[in-house]
N, C-alpha and C. Protein backbone atom coordinates (compact mmCIF):
# COMPACT_ATOMS: atom_id res chain seq x y z
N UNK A 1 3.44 42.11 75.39
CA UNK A 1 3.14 42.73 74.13
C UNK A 1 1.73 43.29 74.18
N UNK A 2 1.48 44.12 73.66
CA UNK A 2 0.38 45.16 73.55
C UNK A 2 -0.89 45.09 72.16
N UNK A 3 -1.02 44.44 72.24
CA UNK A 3 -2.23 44.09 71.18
C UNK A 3 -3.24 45.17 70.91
N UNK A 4 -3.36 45.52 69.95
CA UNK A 4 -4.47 46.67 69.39
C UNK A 4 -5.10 46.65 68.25
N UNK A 5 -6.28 46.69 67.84
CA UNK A 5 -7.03 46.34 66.55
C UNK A 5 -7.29 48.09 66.24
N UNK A 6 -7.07 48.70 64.54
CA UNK A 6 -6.78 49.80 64.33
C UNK A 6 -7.65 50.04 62.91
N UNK A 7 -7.88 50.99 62.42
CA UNK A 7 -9.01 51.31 60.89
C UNK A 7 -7.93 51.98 60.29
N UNK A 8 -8.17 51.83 58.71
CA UNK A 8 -7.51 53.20 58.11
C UNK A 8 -7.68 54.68 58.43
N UNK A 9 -7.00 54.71 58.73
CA UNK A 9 -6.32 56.15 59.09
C UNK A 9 -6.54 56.45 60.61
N UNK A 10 -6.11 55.10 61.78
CA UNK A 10 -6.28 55.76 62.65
C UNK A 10 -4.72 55.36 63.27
N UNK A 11 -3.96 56.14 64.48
CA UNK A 11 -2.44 56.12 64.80
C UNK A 11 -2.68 55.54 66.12
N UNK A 12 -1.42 55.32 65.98
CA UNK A 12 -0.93 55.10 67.93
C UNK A 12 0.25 55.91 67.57
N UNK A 13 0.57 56.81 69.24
CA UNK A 13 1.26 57.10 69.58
C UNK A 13 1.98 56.60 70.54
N UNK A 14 3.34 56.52 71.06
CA UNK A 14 4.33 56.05 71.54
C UNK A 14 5.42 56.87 71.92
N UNK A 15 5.24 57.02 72.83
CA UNK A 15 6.57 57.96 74.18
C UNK A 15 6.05 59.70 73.82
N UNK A 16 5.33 60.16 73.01
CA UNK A 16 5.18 61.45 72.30
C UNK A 16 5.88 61.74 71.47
N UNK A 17 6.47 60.85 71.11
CA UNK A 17 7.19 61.16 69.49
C UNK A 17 7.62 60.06 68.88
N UNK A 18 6.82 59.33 69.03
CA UNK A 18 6.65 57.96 67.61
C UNK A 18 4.72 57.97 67.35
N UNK A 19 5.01 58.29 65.76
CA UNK A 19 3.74 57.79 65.65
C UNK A 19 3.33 57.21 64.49
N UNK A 20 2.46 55.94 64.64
CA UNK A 20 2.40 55.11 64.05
C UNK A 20 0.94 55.53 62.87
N UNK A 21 0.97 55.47 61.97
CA UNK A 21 -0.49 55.47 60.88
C UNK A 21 -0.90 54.36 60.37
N UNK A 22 -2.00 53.72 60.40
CA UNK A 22 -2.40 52.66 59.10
C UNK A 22 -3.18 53.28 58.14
N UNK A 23 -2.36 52.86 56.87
CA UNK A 23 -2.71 53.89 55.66
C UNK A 23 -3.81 53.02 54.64
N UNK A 24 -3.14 51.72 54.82
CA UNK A 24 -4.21 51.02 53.72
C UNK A 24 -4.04 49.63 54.31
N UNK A 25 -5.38 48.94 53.93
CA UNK A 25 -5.05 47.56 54.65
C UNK A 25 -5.63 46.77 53.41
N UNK A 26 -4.97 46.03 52.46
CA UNK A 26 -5.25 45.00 51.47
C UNK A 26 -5.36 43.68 51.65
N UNK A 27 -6.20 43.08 51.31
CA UNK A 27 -5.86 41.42 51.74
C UNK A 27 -5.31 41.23 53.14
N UNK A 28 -3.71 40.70 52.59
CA UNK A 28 -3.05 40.10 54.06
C UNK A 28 -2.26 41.48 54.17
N UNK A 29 -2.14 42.52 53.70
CA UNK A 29 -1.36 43.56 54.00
C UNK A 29 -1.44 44.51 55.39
N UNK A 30 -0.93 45.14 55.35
CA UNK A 30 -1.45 46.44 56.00
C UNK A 30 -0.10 47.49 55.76
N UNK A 31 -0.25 48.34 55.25
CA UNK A 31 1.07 49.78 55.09
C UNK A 31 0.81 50.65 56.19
N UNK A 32 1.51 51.14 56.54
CA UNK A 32 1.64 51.65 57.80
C UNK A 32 2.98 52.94 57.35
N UNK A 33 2.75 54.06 58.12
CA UNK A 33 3.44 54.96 58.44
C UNK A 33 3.70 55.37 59.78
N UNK A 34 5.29 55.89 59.79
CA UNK A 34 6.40 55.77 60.19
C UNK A 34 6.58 57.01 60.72
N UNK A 35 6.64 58.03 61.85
CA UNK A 35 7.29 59.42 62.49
C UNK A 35 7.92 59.02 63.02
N UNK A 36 9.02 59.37 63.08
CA UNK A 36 9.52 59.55 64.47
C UNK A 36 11.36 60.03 64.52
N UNK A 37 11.56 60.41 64.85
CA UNK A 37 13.11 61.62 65.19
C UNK A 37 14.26 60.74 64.62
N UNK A 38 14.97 61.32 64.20
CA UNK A 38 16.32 60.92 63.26
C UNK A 38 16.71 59.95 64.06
N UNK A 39 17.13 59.97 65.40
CA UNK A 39 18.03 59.22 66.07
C UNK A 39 16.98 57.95 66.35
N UNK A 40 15.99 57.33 66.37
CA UNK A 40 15.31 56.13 66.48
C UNK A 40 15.66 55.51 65.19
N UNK A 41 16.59 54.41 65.34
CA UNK A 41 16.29 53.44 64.25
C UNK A 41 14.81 52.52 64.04
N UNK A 42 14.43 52.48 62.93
CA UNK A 42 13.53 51.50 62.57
C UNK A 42 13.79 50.96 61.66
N UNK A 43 13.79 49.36 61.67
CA UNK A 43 13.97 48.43 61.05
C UNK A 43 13.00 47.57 60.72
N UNK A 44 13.07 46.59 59.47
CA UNK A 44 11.65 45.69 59.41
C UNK A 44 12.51 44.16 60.27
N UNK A 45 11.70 43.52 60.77
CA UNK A 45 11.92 42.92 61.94
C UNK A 45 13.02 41.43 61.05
N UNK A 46 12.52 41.33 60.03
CA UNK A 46 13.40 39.99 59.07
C UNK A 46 14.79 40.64 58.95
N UNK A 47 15.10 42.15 58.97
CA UNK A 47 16.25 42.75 58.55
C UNK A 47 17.31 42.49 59.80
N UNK A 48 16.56 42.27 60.69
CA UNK A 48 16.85 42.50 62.16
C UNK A 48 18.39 41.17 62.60
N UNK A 49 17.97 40.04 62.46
CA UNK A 49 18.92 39.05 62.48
C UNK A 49 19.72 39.05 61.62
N UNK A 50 19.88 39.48 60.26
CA UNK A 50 21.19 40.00 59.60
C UNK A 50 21.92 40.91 60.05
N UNK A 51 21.25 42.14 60.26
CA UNK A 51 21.96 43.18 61.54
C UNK A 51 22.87 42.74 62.66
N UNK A 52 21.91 41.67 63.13
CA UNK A 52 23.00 41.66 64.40
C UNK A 52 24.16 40.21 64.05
N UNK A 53 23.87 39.60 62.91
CA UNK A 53 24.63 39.04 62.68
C UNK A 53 26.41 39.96 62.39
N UNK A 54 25.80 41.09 61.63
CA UNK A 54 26.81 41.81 61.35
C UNK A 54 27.66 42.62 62.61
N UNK A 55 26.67 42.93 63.33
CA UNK A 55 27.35 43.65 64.43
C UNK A 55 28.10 42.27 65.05
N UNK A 56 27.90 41.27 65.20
CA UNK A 56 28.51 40.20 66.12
C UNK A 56 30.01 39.61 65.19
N UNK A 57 30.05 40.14 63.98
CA UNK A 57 30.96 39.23 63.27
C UNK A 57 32.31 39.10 63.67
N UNK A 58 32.21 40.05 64.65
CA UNK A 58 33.88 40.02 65.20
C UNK A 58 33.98 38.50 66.54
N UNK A 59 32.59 38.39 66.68
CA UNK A 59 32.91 37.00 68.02
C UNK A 59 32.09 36.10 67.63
N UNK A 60 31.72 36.13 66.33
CA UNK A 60 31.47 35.02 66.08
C UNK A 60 31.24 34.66 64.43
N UNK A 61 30.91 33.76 63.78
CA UNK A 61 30.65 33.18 62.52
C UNK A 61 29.45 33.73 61.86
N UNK A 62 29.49 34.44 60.74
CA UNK A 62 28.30 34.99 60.05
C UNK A 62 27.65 34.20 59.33
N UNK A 63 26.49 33.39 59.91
CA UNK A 63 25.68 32.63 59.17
C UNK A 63 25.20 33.18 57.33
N UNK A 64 25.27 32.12 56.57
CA UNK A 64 25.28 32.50 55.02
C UNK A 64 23.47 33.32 55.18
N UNK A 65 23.96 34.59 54.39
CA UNK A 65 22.93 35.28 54.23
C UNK A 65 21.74 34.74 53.31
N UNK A 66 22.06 33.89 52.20
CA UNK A 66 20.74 33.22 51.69
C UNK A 66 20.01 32.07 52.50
N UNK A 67 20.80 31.86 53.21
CA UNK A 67 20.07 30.69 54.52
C UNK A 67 19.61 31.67 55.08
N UNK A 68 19.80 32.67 55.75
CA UNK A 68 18.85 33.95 56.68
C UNK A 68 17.77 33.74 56.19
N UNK A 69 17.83 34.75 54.29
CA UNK A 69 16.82 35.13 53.91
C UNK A 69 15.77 34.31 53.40
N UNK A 70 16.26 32.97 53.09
CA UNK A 70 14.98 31.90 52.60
C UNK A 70 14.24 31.50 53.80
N UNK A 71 14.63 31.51 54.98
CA UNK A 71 14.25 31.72 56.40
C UNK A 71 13.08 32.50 56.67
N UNK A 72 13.09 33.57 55.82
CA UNK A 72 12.54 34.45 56.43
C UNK A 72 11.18 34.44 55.06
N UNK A 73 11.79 34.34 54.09
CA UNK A 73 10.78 33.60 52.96
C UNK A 73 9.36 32.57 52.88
N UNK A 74 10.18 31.92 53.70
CA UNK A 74 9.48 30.30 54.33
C UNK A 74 8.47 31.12 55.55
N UNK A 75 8.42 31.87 56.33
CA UNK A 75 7.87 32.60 57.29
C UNK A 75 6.14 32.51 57.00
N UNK A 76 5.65 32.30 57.74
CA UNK A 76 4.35 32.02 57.56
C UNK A 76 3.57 33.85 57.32
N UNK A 77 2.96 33.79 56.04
CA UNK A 77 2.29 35.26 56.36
C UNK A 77 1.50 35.87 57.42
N UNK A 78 0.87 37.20 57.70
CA UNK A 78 0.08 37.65 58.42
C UNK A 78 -1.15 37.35 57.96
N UNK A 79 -2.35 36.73 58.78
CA UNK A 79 -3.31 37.32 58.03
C UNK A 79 -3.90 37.94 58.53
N UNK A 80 -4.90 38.51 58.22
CA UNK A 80 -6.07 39.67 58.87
C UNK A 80 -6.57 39.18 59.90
N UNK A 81 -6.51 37.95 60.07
CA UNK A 81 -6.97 37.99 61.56
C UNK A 81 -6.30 37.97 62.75
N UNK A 82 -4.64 38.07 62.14
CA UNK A 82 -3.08 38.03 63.33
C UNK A 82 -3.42 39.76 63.24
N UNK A 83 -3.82 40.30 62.42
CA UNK A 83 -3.50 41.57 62.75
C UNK A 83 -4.32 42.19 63.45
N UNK A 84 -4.18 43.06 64.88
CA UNK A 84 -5.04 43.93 65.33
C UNK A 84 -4.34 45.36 65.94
């Protein structure tokens, strides 16, 4: 994994056509903007294990979605100093 510490308003780019913005950074926040070509999915990473729960439901058992999401609830926040 690639670790990088970033200011408002500065990007990373990625392959030449993803590019990333940090727009505002509050408290424990940070908003961030999003380019990049129709065909790249982007997902927020908690959405991610419901996804593939769904794609898998044919071989296997779909764990109850409020157990996912309080899961992901319980999740320890970012703080400003995880973020760089």
């Amino acid at each position: 994994m690639l670790v990088l510490s970033r200011k408002v308003g500065q990007k990373l780019i990625i392959d030449d056509n993803i590019t990333i913005s940090i727009n505002r950074i509050a408290g424990n926040r940070v908003q961030i903007g999003i380019e990049a070509p129709d065909d790249v999915h982007i997902m927020r990473g908690e959405l991610d294990k419901i996804r593939r729960q769904f794609a898998d439901s044919e071989q296997a058992p779909v764990e109850d979605p409020v157990t996912v999401i309080s899961e992901f609830e319980a999740a320890p926040e970012i703080t400003p100093r995880s973020v760089h």
